[in-house]
PDB file of N, CA and C in Angstrom:
ATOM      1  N   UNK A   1      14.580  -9.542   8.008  1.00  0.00           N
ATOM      2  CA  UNK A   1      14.207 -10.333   6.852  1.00  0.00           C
ATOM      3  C   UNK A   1      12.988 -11.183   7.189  1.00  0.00           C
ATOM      4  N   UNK A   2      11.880 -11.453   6.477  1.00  0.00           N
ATOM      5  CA  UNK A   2      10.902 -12.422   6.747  1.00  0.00           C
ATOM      6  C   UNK A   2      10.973 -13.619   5.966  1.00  0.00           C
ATOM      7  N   UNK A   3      10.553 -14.249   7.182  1.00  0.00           N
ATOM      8  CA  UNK A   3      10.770 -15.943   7.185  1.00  0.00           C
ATOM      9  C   UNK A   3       9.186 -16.344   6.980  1.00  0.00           C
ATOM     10  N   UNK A   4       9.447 -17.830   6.895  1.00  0.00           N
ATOM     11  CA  UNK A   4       7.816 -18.356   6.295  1.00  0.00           C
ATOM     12  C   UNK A   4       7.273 -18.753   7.513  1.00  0.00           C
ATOM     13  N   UNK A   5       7.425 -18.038   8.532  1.00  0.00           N
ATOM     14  CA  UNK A   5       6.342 -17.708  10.171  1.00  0.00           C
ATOM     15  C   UNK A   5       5.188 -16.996   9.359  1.00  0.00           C
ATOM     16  N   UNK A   6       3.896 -17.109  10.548  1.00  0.00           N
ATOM     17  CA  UNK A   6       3.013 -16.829  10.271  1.00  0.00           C
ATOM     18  C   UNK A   6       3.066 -15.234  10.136  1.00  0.00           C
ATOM     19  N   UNK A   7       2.274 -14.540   9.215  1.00  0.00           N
ATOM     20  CA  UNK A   7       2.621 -13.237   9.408  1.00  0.00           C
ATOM     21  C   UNK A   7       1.013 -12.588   9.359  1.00  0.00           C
ATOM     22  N   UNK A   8       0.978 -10.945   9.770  1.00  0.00           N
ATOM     23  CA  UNK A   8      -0.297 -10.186   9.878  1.00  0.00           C
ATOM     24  C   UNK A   8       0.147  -9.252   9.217  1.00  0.00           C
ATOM     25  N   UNK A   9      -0.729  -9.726   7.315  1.00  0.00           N
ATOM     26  CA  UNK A   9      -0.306  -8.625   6.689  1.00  0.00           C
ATOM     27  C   UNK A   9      -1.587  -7.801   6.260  1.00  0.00           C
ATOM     28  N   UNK A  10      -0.831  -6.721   5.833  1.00  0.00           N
ATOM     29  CA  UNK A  10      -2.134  -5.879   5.563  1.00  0.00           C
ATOM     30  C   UNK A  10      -1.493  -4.830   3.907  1.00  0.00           C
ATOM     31  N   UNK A  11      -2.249  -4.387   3.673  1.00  0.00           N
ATOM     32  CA  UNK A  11      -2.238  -3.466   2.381  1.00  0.00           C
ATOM     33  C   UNK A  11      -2.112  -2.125   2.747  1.00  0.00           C
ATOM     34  N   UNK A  12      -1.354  -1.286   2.348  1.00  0.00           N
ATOM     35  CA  UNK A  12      -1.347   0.532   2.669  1.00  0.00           C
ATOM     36  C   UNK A  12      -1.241   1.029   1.266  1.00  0.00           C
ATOM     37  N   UNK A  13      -2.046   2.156   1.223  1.00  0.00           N
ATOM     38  CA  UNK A  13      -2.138   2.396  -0.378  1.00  0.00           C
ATOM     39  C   UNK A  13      -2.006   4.459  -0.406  1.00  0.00           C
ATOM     40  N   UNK A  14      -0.991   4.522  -0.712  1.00  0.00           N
ATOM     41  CA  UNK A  14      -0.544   6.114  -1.040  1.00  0.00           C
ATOM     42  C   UNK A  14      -1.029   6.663  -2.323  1.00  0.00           C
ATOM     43  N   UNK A  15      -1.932   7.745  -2.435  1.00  0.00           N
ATOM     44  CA  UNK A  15      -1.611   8.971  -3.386  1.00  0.00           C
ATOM     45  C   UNK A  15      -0.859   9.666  -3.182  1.00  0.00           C
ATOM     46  N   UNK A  16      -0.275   9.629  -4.377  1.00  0.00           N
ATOM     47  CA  UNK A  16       0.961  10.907  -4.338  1.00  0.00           C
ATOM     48  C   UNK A  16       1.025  11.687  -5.560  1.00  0.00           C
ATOM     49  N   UNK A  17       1.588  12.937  -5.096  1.00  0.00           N
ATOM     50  CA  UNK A  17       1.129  14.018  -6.448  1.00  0.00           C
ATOM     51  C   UNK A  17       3.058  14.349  -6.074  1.00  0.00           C
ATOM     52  N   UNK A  18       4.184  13.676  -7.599  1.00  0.00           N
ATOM     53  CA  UNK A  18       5.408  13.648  -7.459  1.00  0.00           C
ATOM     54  C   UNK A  18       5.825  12.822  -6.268  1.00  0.00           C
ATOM     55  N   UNK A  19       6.634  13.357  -5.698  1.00  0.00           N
ATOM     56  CA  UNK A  19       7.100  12.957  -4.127  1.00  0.00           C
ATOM     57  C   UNK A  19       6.751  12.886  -3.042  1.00  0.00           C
ATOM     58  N   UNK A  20       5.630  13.439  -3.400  1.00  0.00           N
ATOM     59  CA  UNK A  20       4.734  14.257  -1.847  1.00  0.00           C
ATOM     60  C   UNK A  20       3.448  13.276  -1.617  1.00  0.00           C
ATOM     61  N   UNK A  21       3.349  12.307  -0.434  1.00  0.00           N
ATOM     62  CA  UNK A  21       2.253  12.153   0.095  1.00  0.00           C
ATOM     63  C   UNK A  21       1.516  12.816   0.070  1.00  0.00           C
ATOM     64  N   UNK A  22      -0.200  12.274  -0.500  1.00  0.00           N
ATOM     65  CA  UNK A  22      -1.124  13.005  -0.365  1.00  0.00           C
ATOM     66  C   UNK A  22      -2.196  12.623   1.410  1.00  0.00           C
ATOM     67  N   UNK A  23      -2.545  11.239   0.509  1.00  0.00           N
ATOM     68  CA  UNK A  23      -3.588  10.736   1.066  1.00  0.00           C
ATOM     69  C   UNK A  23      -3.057   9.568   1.257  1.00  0.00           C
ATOM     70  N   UNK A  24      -3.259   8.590   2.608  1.00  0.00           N
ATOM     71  CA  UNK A  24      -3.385   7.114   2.862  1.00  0.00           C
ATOM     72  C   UNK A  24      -4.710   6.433   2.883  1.00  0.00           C
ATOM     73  N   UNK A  25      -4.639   5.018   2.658  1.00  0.00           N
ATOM     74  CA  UNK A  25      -5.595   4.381   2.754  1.00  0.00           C
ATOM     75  C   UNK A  25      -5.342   2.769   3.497  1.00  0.00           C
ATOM     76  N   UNK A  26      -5.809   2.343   3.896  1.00  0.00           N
ATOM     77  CA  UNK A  26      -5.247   0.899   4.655  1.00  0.00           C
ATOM     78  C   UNK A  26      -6.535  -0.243   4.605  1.00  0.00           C
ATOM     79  N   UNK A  27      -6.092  -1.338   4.769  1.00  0.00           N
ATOM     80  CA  UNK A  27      -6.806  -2.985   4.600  1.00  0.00           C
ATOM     81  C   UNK A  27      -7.024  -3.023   6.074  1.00  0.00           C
ATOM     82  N   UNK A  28      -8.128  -4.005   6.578  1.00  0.00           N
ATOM     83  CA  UNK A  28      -8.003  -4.567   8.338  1.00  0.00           C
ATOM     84  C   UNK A  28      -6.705  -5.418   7.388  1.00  0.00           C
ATOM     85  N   UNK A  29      -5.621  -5.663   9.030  1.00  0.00           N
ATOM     86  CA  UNK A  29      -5.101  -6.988   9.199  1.00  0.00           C
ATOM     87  C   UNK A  29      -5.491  -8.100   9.375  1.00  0.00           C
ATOM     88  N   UNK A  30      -4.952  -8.755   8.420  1.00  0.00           N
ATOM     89  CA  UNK A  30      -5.222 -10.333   8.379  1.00  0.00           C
ATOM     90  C   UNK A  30      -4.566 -11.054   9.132  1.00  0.00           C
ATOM     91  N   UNK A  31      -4.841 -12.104  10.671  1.00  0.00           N
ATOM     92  CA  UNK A  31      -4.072 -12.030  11.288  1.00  0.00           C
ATOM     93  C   UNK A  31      -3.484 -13.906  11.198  1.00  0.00           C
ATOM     94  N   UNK A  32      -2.110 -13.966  11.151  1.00  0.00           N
ATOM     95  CA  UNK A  32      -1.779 -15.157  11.053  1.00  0.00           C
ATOM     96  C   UNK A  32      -2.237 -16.088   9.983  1.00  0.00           C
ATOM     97  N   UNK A  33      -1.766 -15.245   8.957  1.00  0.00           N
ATOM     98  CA  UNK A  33      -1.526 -16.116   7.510  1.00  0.00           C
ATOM     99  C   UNK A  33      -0.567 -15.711   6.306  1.00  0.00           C
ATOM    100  N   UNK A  34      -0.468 -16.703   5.819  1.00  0.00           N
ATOM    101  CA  UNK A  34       0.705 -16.665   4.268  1.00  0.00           C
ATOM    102  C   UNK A  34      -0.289 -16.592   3.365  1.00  0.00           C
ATOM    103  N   UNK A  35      -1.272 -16.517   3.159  1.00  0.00           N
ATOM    104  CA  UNK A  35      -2.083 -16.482   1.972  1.00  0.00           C
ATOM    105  C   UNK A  35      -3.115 -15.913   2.540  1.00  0.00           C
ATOM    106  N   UNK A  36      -2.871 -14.137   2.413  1.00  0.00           N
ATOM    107  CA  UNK A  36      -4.602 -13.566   2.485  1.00  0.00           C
ATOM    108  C   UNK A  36      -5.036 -13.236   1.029  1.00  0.00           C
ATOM    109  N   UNK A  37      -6.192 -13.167   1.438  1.00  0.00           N
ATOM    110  CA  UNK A  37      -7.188 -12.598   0.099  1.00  0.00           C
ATOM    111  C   UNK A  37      -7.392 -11.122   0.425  1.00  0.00           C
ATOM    112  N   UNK A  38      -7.262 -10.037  -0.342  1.00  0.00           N
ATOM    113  CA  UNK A  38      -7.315  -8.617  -0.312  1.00  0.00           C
ATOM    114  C   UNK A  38      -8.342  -8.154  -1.025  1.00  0.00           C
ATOM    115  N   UNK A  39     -10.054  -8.056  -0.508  1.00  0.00           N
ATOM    116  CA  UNK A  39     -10.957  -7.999  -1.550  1.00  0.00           C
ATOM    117  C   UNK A  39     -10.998  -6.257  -0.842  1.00  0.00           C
ATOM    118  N   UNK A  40     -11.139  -5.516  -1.278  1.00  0.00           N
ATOM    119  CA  UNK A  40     -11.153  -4.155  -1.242  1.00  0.00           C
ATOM    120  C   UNK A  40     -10.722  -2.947  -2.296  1.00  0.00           C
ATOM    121  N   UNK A  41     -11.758  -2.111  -2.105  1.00  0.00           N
ATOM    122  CA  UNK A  41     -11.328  -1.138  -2.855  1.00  0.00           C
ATOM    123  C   UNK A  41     -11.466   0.326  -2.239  1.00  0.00           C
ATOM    124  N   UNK A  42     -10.572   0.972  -3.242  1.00  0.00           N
ATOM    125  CA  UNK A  42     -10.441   2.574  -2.220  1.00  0.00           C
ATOM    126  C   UNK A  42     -10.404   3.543  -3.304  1.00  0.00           C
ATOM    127  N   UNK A  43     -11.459   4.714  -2.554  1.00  0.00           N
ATOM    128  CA  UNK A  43     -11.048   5.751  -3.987  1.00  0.00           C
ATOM    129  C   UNK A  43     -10.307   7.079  -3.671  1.00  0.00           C
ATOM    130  N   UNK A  44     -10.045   7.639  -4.250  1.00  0.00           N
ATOM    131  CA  UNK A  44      -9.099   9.370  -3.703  1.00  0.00           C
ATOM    132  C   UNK A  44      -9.990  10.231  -4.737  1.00  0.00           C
ATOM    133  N   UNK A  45      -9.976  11.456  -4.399  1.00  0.00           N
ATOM    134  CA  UNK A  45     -10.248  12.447  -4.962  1.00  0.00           C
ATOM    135  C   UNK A  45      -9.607  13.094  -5.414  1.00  0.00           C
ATOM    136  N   UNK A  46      -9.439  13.172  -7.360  1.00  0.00           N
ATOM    137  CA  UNK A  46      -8.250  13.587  -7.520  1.00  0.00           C
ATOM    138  C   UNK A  46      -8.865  14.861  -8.714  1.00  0.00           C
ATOM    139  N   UNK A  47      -8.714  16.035  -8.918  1.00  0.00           N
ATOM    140  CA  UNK A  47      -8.646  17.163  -9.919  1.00  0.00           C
ATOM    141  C   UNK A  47      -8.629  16.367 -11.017  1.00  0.00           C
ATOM    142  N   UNK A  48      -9.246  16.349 -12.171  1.00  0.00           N
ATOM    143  CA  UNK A  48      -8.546  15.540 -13.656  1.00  0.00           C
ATOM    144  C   UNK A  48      -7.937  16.408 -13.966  1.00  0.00           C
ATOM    145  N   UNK A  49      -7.455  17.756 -14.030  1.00  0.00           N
ATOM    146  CA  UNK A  49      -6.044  18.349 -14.368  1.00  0.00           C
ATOM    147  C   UNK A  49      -4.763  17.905 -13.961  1.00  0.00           C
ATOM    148  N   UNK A  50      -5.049  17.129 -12.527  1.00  0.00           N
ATOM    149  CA  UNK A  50      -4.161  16.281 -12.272  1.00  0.00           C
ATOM    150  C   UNK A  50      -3.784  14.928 -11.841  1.00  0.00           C
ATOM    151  N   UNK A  51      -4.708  14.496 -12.518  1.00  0.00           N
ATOM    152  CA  UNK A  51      -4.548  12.854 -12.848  1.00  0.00           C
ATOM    153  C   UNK A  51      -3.176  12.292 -13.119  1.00  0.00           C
ATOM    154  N   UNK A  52      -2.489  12.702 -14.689  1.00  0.00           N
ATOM    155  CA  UNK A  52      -1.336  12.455 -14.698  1.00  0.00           C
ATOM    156  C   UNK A  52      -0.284  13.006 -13.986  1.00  0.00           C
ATOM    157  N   UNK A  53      -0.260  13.820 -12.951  1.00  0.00           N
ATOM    158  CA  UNK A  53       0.412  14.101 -12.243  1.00  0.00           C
ATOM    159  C   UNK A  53       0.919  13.193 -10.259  1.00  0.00           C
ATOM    160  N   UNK A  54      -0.417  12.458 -10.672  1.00  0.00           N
ATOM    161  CA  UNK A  54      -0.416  11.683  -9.452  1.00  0.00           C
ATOM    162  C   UNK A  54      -0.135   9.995  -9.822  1.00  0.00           C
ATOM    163  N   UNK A  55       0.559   9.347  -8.712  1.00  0.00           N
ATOM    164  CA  UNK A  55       0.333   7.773  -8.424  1.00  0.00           C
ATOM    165  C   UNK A  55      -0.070   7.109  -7.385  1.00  0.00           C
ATOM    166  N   UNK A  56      -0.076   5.646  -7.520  1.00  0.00           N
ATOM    167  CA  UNK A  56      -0.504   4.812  -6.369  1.00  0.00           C
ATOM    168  C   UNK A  56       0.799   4.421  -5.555  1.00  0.00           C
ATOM    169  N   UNK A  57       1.007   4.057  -4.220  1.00  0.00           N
ATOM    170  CA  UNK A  57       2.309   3.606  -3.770  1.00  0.00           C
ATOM    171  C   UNK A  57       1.354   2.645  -3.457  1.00  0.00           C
ATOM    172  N   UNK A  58       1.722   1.304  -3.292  1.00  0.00           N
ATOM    173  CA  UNK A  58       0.824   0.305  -2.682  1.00  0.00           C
ATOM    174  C   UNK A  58       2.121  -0.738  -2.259  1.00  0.00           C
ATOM    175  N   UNK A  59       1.860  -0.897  -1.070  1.00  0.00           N
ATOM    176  CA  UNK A  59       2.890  -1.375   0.040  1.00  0.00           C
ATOM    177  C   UNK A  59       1.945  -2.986   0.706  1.00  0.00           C
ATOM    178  N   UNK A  60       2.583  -3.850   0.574  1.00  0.00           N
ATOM    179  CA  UNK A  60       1.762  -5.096   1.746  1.00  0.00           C
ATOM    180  C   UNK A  60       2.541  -5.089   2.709  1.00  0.00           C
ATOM    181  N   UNK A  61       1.972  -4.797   3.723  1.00  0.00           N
ATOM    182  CA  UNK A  61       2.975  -4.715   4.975  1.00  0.00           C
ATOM    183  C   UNK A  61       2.705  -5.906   6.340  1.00  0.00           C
ATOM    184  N   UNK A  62       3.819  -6.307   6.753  1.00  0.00           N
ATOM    185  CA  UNK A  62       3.453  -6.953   8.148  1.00  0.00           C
ATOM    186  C   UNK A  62       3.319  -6.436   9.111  1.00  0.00           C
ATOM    187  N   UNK A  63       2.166  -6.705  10.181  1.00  0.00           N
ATOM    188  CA  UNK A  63       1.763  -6.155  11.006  1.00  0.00           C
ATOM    189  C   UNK A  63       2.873  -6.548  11.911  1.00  0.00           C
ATOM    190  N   UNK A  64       3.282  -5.182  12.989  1.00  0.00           N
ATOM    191  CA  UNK A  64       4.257  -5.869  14.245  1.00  0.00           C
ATOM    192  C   UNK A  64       3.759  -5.307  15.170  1.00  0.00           C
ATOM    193  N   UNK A  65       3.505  -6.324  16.455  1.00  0.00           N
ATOM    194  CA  UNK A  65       3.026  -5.042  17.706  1.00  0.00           C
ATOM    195  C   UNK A  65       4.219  -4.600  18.486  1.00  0.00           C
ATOM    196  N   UNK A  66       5.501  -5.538  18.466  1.00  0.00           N
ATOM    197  CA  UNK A  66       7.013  -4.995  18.836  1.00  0.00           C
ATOM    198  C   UNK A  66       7.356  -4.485  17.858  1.00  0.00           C
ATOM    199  N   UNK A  67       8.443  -3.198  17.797  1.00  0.00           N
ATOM    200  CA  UNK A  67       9.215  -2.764  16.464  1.00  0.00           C
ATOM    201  C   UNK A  67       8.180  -2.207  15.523  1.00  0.00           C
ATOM    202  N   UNK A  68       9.133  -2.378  14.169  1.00  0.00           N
ATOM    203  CA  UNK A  68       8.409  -1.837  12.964  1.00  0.00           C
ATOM    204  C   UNK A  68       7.602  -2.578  12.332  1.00  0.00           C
ATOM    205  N   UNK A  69       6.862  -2.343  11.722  1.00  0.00           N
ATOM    206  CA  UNK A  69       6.318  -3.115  10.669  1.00  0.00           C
ATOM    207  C   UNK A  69       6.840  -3.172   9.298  1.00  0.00           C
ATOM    208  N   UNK A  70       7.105  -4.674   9.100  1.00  0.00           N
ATOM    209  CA  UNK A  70       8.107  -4.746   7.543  1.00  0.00           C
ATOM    210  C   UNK A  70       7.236  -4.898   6.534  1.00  0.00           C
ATOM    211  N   UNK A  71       8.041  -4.532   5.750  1.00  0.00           N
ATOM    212  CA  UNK A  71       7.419  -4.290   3.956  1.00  0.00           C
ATOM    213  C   UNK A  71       7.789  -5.550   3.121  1.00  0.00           C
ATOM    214  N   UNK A  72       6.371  -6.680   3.094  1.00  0.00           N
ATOM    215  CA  UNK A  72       6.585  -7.493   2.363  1.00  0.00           C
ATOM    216  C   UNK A  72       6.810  -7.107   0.452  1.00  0.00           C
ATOM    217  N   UNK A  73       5.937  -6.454   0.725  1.00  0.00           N
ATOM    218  CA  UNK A  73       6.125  -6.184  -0.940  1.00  0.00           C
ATOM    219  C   UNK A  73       5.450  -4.973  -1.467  1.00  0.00           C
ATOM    220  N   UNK A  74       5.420  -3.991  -2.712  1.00  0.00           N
ATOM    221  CA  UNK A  74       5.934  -2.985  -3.243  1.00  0.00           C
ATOM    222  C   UNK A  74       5.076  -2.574  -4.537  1.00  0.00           C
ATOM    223  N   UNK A  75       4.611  -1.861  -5.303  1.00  0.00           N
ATOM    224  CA  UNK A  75       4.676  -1.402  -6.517  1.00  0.00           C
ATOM    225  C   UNK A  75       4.030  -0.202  -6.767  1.00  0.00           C
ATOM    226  N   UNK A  76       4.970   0.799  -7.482  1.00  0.00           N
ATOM    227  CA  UNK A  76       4.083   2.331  -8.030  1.00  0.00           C
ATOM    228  C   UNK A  76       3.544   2.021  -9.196  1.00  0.00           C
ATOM    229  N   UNK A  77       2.333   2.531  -9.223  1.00  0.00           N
ATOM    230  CA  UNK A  77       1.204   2.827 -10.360  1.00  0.00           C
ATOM    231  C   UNK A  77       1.067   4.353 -10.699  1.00  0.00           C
ATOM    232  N   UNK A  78       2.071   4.351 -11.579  1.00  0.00           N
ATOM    233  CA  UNK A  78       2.557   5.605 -12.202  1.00  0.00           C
ATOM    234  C   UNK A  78       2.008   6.123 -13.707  1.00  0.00           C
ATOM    235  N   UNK A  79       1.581   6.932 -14.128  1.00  0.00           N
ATOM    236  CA  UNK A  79       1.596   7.663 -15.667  1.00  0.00           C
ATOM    237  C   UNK A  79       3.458   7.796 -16.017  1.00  0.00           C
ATOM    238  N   UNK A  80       3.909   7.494 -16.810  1.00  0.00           N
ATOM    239  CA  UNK A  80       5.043   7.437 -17.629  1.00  0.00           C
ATOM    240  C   UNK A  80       5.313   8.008 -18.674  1.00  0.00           C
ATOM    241  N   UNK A  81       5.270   9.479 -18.818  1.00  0.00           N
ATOM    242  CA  UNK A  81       5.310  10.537 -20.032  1.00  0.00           C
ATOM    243  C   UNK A  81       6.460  10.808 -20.269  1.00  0.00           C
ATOM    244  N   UNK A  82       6.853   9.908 -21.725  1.00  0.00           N
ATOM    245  CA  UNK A  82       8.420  10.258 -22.331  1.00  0.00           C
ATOM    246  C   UNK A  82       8.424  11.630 -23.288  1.00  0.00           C
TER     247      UNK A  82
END
């Protein structure tokens, strides 16, 4: 669980076409802070036949040089066709 220690977080950003990893993309780590600024941008190369077939996974993660690195926080950027 993360506590309000200093942390080294960084951004990881997935295309995915369904379930399937395509492509990664990643932020430098920010090292030893609760409040970074994330000025960056990233592009993928995607078919426009399959645009709506793909999303973003975008993960902020803490950097660990022991163990894993934990997943502060989360959200898919999805097309939603009812």
């Amino acid at each position: 669980m993360l506590s309000t220690r200093w942390q080294n977080p960084y951004v990881k950003v997935w295309l995915q076409f369904g379930e399937k990893r395509i492509e990664k993309r990643k932020t430098p780590i920010f090292n030893c802070t609760l409040n970074p600024v994330f000025n960056e941008s990233f592009s993928f190369n995607v078919p426009w036949e399959k645009i709506r077939e793909c999303s973003l996974d975008v993960m902020v993660m803490d950097f660990d040089n022991i163990g894993r690195n934990e997943l502060i926080g989360r959200i898919l950027l999805a097309v939603h066709l009812s």
